[in-house]
C-alpha atoms as a PDB file:
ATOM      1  CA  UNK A   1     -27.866  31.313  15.948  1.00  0.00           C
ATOM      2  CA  UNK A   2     -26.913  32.421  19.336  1.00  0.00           C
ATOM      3  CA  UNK A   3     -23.349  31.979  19.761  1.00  0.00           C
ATOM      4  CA  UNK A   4     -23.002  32.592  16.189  1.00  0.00           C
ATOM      5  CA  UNK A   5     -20.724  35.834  17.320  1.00  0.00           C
ATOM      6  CA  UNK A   6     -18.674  33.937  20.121  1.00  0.00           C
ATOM      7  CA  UNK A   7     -15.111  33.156  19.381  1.00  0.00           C
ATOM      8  CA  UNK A   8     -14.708  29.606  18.243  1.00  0.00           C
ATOM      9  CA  UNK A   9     -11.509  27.791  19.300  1.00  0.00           C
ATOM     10  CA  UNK A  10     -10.872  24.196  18.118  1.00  0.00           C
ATOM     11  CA  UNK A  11      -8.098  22.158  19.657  1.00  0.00           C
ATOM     12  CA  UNK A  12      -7.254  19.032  18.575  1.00  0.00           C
ATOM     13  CA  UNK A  13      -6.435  15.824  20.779  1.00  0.00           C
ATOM     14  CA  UNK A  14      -8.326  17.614  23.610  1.00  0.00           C
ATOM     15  CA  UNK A  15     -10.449  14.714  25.304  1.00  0.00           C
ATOM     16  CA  UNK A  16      -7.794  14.774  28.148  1.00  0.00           C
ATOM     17  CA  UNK A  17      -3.981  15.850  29.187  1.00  0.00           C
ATOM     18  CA  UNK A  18      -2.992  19.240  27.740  1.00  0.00           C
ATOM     19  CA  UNK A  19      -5.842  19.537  25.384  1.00  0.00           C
ATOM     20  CA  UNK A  20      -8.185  19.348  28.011  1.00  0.00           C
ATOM     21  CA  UNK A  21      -6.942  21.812  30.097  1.00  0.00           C
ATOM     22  CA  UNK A  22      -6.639  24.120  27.025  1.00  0.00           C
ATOM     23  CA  UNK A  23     -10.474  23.810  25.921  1.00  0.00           C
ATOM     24  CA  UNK A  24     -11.338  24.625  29.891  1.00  0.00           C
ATOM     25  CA  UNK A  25      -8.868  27.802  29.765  1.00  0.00           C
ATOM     26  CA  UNK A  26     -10.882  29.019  26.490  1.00  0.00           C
ATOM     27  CA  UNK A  27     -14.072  28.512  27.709  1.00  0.00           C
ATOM     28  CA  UNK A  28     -13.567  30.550  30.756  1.00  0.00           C
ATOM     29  CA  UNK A  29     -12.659  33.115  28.415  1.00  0.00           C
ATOM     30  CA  UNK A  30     -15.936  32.821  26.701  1.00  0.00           C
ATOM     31  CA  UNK A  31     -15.189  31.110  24.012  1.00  0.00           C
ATOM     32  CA  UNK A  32     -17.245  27.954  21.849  1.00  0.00           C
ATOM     33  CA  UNK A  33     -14.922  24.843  22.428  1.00  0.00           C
ATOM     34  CA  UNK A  34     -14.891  21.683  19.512  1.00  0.00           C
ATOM     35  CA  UNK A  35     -13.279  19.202  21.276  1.00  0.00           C
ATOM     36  CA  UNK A  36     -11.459  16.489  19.093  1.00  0.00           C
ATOM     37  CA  UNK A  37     -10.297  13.074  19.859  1.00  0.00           C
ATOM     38  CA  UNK A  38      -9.273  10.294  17.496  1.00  0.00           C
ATOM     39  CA  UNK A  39     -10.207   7.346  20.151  1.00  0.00           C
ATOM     40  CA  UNK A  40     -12.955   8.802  22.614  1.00  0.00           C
ATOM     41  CA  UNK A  41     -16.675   7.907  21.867  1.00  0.00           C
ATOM     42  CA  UNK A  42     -18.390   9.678  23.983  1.00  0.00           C
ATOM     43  CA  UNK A  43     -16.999  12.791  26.543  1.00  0.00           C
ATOM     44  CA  UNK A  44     -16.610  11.773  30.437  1.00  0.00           C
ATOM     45  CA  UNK A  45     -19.380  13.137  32.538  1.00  0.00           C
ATOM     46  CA  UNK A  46     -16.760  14.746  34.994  1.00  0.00           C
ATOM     47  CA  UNK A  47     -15.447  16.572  31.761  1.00  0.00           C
ATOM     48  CA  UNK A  48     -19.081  17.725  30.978  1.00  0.00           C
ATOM     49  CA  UNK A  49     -19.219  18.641  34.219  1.00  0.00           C
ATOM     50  CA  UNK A  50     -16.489  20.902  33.891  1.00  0.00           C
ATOM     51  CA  UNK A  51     -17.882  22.606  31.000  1.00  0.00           C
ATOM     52  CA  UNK A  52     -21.358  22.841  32.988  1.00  0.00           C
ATOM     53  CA  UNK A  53     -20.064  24.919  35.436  1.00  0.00           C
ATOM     54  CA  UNK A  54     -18.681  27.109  32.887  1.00  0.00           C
ATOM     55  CA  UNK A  55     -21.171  27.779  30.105  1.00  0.00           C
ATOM     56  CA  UNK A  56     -24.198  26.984  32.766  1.00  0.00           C
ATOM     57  CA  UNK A  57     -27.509  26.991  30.622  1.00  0.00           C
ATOM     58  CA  UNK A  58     -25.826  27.786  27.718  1.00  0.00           C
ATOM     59  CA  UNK A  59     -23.490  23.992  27.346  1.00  0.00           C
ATOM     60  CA  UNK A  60     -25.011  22.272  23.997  1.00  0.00           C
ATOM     61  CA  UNK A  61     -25.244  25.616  22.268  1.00  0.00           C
ATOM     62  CA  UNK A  62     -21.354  26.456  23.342  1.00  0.00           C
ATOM     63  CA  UNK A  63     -19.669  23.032  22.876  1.00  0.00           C
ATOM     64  CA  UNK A  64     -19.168  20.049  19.802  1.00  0.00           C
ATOM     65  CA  UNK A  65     -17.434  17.296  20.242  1.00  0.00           C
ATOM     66  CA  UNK A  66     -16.259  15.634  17.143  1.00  0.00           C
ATOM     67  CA  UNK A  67     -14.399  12.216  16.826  1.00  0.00           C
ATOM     68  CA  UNK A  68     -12.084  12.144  14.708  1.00  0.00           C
ATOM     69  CA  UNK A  69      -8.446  11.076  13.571  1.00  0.00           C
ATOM     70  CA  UNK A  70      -6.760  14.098  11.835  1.00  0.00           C
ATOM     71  CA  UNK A  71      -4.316  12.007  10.445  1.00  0.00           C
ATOM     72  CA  UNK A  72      -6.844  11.422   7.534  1.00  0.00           C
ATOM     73  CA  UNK A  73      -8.380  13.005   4.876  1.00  0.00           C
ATOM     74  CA  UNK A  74     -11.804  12.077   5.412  1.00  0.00           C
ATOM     75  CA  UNK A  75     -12.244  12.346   9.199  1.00  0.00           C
ATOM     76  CA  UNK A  76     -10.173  16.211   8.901  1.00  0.00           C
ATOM     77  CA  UNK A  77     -12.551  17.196   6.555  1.00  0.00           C
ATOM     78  CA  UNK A  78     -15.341  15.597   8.372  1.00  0.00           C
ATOM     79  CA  UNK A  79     -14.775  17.870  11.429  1.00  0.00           C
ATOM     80  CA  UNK A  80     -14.403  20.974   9.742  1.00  0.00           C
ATOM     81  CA  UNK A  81     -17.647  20.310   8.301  1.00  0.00           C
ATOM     82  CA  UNK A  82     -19.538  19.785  11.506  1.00  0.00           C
ATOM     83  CA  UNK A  83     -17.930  22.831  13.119  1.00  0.00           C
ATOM     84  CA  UNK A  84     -19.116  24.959   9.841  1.00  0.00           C
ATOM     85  CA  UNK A  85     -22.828  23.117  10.682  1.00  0.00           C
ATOM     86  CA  UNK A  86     -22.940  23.961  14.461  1.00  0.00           C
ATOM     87  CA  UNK A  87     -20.630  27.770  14.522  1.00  0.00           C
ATOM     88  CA  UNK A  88     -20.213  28.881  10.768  1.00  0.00           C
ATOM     89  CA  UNK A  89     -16.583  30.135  11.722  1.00  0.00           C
ATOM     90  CA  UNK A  90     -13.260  29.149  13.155  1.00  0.00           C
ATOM     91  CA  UNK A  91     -11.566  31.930  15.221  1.00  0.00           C
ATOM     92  CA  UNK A  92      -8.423  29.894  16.834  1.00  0.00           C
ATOM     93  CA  UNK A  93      -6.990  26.575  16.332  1.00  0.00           C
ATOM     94  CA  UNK A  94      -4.638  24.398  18.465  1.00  0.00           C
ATOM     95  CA  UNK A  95      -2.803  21.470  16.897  1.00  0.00           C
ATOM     96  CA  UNK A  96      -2.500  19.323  20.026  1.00  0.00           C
ATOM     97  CA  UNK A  97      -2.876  15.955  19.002  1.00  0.00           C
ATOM     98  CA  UNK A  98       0.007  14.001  19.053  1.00  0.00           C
ATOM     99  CA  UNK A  99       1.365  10.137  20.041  1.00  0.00           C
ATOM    100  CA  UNK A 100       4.642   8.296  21.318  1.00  0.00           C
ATOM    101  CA  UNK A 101       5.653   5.402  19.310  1.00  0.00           C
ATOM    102  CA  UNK A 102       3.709   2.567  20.170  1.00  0.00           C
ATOM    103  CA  UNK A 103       6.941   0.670  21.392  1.00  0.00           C
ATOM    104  CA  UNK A 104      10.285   2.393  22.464  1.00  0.00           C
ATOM    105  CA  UNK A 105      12.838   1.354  20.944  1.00  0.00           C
ATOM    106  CA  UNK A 106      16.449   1.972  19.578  1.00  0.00           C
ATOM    107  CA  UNK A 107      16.466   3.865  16.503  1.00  0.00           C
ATOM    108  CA  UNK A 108      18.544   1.394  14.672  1.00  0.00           C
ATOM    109  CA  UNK A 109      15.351  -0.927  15.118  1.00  0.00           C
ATOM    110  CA  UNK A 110      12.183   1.301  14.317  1.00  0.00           C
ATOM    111  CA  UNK A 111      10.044   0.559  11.574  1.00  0.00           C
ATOM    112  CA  UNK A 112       8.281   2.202   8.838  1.00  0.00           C
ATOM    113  CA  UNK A 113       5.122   1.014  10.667  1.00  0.00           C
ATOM    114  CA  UNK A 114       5.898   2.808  13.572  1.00  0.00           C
ATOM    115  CA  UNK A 115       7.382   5.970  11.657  1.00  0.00           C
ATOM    116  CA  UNK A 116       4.370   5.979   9.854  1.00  0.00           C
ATOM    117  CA  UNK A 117       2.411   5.810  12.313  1.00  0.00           C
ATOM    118  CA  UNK A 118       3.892   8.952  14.541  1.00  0.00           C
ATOM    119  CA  UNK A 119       4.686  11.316  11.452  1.00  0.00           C
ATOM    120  CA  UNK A 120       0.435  11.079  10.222  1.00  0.00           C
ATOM    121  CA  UNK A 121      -0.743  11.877  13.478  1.00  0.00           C
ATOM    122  CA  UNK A 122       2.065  14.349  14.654  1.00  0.00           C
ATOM    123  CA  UNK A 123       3.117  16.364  11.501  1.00  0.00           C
ATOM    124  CA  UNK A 124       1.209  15.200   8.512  1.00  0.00           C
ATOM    125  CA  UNK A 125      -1.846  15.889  10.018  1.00  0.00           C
ATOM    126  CA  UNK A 126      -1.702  18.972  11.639  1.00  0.00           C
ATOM    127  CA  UNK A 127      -0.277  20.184   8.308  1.00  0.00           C
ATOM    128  CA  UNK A 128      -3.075  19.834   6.169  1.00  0.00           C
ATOM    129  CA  UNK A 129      -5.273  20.858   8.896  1.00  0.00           C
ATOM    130  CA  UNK A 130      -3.733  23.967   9.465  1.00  0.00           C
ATOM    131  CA  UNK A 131      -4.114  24.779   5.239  1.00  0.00           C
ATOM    132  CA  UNK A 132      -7.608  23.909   5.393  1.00  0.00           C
ATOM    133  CA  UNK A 133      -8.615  26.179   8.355  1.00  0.00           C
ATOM    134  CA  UNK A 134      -5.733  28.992   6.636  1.00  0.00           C
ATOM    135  CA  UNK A 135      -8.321  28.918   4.212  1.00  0.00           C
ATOM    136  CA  UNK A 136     -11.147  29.271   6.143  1.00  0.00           C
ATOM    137  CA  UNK A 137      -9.817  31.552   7.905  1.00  0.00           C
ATOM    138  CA  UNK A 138      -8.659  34.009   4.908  1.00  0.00           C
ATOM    139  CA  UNK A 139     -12.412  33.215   3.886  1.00  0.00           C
ATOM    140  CA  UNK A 140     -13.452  34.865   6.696  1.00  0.00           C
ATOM    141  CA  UNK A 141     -11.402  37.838   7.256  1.00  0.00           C
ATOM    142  CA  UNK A 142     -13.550  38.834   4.141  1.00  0.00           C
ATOM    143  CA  UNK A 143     -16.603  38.128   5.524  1.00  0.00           C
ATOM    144  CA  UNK A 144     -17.049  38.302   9.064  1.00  0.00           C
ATOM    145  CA  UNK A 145     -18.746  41.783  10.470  1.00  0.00           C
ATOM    146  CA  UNK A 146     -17.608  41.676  13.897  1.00  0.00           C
ATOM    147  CA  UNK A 147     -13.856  42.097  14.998  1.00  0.00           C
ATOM    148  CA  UNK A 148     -11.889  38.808  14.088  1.00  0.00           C
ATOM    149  CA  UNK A 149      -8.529  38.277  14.648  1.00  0.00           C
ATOM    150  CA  UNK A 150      -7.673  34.746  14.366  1.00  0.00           C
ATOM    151  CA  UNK A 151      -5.120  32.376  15.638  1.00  0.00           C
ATOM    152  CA  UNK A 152      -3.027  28.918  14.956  1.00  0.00           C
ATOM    153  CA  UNK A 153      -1.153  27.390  17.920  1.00  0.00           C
ATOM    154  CA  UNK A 154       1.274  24.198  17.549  1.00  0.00           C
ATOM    155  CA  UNK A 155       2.178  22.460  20.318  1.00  0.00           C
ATOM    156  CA  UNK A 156       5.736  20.818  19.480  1.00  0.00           C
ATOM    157  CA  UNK A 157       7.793  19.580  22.508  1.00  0.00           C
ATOM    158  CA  UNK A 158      11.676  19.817  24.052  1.00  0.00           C
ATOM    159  CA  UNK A 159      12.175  16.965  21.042  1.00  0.00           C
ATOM    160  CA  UNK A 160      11.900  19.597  18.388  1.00  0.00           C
ATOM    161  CA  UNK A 161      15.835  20.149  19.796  1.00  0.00           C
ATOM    162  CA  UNK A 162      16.437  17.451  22.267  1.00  0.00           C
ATOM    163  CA  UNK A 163      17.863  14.063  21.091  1.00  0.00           C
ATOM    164  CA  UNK A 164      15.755  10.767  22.717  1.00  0.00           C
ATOM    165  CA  UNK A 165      16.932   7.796  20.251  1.00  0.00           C
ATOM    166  CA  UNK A 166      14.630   5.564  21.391  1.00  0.00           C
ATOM    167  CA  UNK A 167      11.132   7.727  20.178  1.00  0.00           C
ATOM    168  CA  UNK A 168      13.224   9.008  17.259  1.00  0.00           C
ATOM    169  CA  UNK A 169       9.823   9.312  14.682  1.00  0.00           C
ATOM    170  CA  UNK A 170       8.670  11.307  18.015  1.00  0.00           C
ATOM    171  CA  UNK A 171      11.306  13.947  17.856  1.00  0.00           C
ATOM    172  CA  UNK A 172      11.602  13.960  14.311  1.00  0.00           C
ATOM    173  CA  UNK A 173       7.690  15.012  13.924  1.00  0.00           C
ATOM    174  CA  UNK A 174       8.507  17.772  16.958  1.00  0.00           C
ATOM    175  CA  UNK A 175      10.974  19.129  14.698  1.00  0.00           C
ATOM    176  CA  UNK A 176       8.777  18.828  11.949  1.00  0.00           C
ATOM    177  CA  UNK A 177       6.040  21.254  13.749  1.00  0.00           C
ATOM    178  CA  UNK A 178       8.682  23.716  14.339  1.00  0.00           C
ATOM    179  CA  UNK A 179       9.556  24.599  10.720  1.00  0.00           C
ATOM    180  CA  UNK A 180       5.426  24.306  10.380  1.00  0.00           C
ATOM    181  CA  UNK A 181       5.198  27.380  12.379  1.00  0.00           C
ATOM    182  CA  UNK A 182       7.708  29.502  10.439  1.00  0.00           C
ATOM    183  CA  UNK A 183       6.035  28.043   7.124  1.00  0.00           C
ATOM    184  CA  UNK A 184       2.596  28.853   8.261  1.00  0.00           C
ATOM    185  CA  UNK A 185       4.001  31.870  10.317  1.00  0.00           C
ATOM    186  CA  UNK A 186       5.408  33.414   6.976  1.00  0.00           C
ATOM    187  CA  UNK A 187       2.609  32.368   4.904  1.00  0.00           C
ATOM    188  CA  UNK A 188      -0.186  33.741   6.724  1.00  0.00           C
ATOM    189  CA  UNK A 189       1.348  37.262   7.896  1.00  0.00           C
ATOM    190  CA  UNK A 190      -0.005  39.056   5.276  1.00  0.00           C
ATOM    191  CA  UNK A 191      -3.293  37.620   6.343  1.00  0.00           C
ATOM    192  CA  UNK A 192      -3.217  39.030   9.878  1.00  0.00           C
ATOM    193  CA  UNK A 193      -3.420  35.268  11.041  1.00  0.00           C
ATOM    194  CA  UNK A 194      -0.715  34.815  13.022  1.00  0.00           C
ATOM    195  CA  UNK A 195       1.180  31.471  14.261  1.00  0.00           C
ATOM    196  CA  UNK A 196       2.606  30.641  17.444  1.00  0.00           C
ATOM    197  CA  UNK A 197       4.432  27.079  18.567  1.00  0.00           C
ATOM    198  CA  UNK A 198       4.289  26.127  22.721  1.00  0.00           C
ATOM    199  CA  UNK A 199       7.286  23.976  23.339  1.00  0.00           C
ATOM    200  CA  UNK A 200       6.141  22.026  26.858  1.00  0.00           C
ATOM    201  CA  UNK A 201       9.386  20.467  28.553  1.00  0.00           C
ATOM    202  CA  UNK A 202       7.773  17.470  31.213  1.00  0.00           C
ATOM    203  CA  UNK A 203       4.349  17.597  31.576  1.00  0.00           C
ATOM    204  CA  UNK A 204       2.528  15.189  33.841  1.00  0.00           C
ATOM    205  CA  UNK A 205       0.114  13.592  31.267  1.00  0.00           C
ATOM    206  CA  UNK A 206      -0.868  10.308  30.214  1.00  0.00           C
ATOM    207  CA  UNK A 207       2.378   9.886  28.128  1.00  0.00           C
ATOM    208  CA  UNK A 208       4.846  10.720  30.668  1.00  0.00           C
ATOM    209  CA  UNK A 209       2.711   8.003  33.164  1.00  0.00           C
ATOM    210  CA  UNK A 210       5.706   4.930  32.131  1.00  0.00           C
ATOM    211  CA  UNK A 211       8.510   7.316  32.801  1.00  0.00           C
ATOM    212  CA  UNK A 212       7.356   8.979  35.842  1.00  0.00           C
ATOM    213  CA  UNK A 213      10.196   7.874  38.304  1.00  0.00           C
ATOM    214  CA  UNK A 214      13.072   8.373  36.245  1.00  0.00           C
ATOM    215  CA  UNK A 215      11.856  11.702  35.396  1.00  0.00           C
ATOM    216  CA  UNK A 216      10.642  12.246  38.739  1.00  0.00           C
ATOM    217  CA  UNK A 217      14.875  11.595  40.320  1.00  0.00           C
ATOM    218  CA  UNK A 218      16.443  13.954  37.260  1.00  0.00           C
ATOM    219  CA  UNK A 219      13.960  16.559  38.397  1.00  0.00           C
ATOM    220  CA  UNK A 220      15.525  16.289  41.677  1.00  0.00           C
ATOM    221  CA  UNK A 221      18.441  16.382  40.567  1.00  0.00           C
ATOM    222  CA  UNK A 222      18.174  19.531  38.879  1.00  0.00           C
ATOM    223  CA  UNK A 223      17.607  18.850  34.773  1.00  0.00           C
ATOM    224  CA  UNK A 224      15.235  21.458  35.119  1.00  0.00           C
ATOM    225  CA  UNK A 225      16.068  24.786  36.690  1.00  0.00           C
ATOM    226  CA  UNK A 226      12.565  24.688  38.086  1.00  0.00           C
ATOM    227  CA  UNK A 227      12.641  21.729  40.471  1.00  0.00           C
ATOM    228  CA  UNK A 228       8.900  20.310  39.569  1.00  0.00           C
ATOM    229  CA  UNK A 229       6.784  18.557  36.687  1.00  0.00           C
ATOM    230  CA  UNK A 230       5.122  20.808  34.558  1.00  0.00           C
ATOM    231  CA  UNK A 231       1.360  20.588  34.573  1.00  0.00           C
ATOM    232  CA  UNK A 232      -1.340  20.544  31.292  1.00  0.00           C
ATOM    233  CA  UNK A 233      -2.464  24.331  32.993  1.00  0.00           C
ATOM    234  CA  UNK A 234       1.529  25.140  32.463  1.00  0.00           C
ATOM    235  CA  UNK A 235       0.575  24.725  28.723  1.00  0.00           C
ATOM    236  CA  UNK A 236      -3.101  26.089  28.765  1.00  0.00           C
ATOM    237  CA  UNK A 237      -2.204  29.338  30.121  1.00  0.00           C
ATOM    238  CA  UNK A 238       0.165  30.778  28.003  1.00  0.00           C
ATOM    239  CA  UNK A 239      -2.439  29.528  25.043  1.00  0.00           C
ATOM    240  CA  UNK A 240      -5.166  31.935  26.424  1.00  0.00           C
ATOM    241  CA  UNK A 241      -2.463  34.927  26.513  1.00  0.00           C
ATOM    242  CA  UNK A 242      -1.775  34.377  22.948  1.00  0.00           C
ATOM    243  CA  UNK A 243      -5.281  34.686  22.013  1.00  0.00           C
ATOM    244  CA  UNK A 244      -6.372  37.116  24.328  1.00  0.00           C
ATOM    245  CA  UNK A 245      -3.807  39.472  22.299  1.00  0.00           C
ATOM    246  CA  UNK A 246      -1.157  40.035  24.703  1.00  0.00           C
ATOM    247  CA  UNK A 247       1.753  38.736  22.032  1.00  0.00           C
ATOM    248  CA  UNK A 248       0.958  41.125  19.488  1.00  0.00           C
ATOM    249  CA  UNK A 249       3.729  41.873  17.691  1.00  0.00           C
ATOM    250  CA  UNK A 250       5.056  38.384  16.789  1.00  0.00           C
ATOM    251  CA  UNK A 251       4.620  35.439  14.777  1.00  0.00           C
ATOM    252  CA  UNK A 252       6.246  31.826  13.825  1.00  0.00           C
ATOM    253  CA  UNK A 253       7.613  31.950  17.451  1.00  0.00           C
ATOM    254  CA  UNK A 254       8.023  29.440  19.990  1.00  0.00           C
ATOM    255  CA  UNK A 255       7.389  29.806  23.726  1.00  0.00           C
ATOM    256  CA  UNK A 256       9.128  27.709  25.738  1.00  0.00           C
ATOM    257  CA  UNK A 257       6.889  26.205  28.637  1.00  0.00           C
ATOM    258  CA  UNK A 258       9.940  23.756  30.454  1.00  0.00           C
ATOM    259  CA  UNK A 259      10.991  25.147  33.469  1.00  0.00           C
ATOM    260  CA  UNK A 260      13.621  26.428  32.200  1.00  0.00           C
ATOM    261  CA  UNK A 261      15.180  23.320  29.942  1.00  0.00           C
ATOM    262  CA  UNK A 262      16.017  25.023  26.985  1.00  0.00           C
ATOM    263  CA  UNK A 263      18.484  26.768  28.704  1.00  0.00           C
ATOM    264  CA  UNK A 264      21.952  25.953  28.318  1.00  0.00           C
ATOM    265  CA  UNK A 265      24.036  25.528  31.665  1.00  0.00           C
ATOM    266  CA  UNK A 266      27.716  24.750  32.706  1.00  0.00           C
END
């Protein structure tokens, strides 16, 4: 197979928002992209487009797109298998996918529906993912020829730390993917696979579309020390310097990509 020696990098929830912009940032690097979605049938053209100018000739042989809802079972195991069918390896993975609550609401009124609901997709998910492709990836540390240095990336949120009580399954599953990345971090060490976390802080994206003004005054204000809304290539970037090597020497951290949030001011 052709690309059979090009890195392959698949991120998760990546049919728009940040996971879009993370599967462009990888290509341009020259790597094969499996795009993911739970809800997406069939990719935009403008998106295909994208990749087009990118890969050039070389698009169907350098791209998959797999539908499927990592929450379960059937459907995670169902994409791993189709990446094995198309690439025969996994060299980075980015657990993007991720919801709101359907409904915001106080947390003395949320449901087991709706915790349900937030805690597959966010935590549960990504979880079992991750221990599958571990696997994998061990697998192939023993087998590969060429020079493989793998990588897992969780993208978490501001919630891991910061208290919203009305998408309380939200933060709660944030916090969740923090420990995930020491677990994993820990775990995998020995390996040589190593496991980074990007925090994002307000990120223009389909989520953030209800809340736009009221984010868009405290901005203003000055809740972040950079006056401006983050942007999915805020998140992308710092994915492509993690597995382009330049954080070497580090594993089971976080990078905080807020404009500054996390930091504590009188």
């Amino acid at each position: 197979m052709k690309n059979q020696y090009k890195k392959v990098a698949l991120v998760t929830g990546s049919t728009h928002g940040i996971g879009k912009a993370i599967i462009l940032e990888l290509a341009k690097i020259d790597c094969s992209v499996v795009i993911n979605g739970a809800n997406t049938k069939i990719l935009p053209n403008d998106y295909l487009s994208e990749l087009e100018n990118i890969f050039k000739d070389d698009l169907e042989e350098r791209i998959l797109f797999v539908r499927a809802d990592v929450s379960k079972e059937g459907q995670r195991k169902k994409l791993l298998e189709e990446i094995k069918r198309k690439f025969n390896r996994i060299d980075i993975l980015v657990n993007n996918a991720g919801v709101a609550p359907k409904i915001r609401c106080d947390i003395l009124e949320s449901t087991e529906e709706s915790y349900d609901d937030v805690m597959n997709i966010n935590l549960k998910g990504p979880f079992f993912l991750t221990q599958s492709v571990s696997k994998w990836m061990i697998e192939l540390k023993d087998n590969v020829n060429d020079d493989y240095n793998p990588y897992i990336i969780n993208i978490s949120s501001i919630n891991r730390y910061t208290s919203s009580t009305t998408r309380s399954e939200y933060c709660i599953s944030k916090a969740g993917i923090n420990m995930m990345t020491k677990l994993y971090g820990d775990r995998l060490a020995e390996h040589e696979i190593f496991v980074y976390e990007i925090s994002p802080g307000i990120i223009e994206t389909p989520m953030t579309e209800i809340v736009h003004e009221k984010y868009d005054k405290q901005i203003h204000e000055g809740l972040t020390p950079i006056k401006r809304w983050g942007k999915p290539i805020d998140v992308a970037k710092p994915v492509v310097a993690i597995v382009s090597g330049l954080i070497p020497f580090s594993t089971g951290s976080v990078l905080d990509i807020d404009g500054g949030f996390h930091i504590q001011r009188l």
